[in-house]
Protein backbone atom coordinates (compact mmCIF):
# COMPACT_ATOMS: atom_id res chain seq x y z
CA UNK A 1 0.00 0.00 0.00
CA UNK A 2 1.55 3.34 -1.54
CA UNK A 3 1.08 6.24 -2.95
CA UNK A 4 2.67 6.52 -6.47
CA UNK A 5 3.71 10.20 -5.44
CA UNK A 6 5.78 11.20 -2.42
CA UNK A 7 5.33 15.00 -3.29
CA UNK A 8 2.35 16.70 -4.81
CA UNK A 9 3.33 20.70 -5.45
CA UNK A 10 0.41 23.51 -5.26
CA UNK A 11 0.25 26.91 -5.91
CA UNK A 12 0.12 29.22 -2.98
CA UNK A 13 -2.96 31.27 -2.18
CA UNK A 14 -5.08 29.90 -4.85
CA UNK A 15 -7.65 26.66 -4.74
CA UNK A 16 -6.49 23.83 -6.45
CA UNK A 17 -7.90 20.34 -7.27
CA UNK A 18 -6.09 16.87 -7.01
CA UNK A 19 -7.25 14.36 -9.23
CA UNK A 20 -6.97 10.72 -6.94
CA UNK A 21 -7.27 7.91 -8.39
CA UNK A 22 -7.30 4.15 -5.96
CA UNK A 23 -6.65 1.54 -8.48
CA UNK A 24 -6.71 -1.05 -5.25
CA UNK A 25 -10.36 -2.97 -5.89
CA UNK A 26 -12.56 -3.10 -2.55
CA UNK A 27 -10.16 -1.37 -0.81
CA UNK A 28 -10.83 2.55 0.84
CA UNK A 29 -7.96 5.52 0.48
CA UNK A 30 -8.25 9.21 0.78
CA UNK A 31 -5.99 12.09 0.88
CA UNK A 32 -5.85 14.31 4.57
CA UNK A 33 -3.70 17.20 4.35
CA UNK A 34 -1.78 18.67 7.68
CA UNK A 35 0.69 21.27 9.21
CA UNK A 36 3.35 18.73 10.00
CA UNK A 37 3.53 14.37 10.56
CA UNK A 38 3.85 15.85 14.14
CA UNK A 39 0.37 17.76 14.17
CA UNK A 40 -2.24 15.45 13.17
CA UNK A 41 -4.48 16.80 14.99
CA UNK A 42 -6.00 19.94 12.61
CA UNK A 43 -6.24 18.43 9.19
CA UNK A 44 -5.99 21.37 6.49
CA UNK A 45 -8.15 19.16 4.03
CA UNK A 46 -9.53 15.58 4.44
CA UNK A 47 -10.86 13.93 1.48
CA UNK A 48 -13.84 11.53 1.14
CA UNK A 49 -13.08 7.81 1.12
CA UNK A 50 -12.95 6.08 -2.16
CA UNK A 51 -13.37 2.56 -2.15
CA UNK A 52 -11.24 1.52 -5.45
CA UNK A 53 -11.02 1.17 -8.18
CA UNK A 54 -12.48 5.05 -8.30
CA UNK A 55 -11.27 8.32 -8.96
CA UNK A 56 -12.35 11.71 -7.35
CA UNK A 57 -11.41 14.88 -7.85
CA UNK A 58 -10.56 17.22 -4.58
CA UNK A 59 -11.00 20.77 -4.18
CA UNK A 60 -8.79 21.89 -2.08
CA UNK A 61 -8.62 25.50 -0.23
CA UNK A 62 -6.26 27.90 -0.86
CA UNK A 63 -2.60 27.60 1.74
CA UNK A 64 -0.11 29.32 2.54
CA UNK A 65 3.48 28.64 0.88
CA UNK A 66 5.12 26.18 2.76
CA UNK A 67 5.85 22.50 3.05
CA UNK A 68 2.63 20.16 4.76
CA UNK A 69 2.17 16.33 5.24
CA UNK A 70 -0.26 13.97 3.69
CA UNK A 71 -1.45 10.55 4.34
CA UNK A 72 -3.99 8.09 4.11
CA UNK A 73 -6.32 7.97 6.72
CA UNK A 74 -7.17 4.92 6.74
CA UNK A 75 -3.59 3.71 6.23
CA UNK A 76 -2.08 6.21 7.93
CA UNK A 77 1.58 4.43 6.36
CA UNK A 78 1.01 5.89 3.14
CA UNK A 79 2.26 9.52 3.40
CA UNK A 80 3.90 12.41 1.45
CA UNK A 81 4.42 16.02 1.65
CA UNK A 82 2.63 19.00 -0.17
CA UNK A 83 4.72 21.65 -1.42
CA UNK A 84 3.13 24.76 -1.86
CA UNK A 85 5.04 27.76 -3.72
């Protein structure tokens, strides 16, 4: 279980969408968004489950330029950073 991306890169101040696709049949992923892997406890964005194989698209609000963690809730393993310039 992994993403196929470590990094995904945004542009600051603006909304953006991520396209996810879970190609893993009968299985649930999502995409939640925080400050750091050391403050989990304020998610910036938390996507909807998708039980694959599906594909959503997320809208997520605008953030400030910096660098942010990401993981799979309910594999909370599978994790990456946002970079947002």
């Amino acid at each position: 279980l992994a993403f196929d991306t470590g990094t995904i890169t945004l542009t600051a101040g603006k909304d953006s969408t991520i396209t996810f696709t879970n190609d893993d049949a009968g299985t649930q992923h999502n995409i939640a968004i925080f400050p750091s892997s050391t403050d989990l406890s304020s998610p910036l964005f938390r996507g909807d489950l998708v039980t694959g194989p599906g594909k959503v698209t997320y809208s997520i609000p605008a953030l400030k330029a910096g660098t942010y963690f990401f993981h799979c809730d309910v594999h909370p393993t599978m994790t990456g950073q946002v970079v947002v310039k």
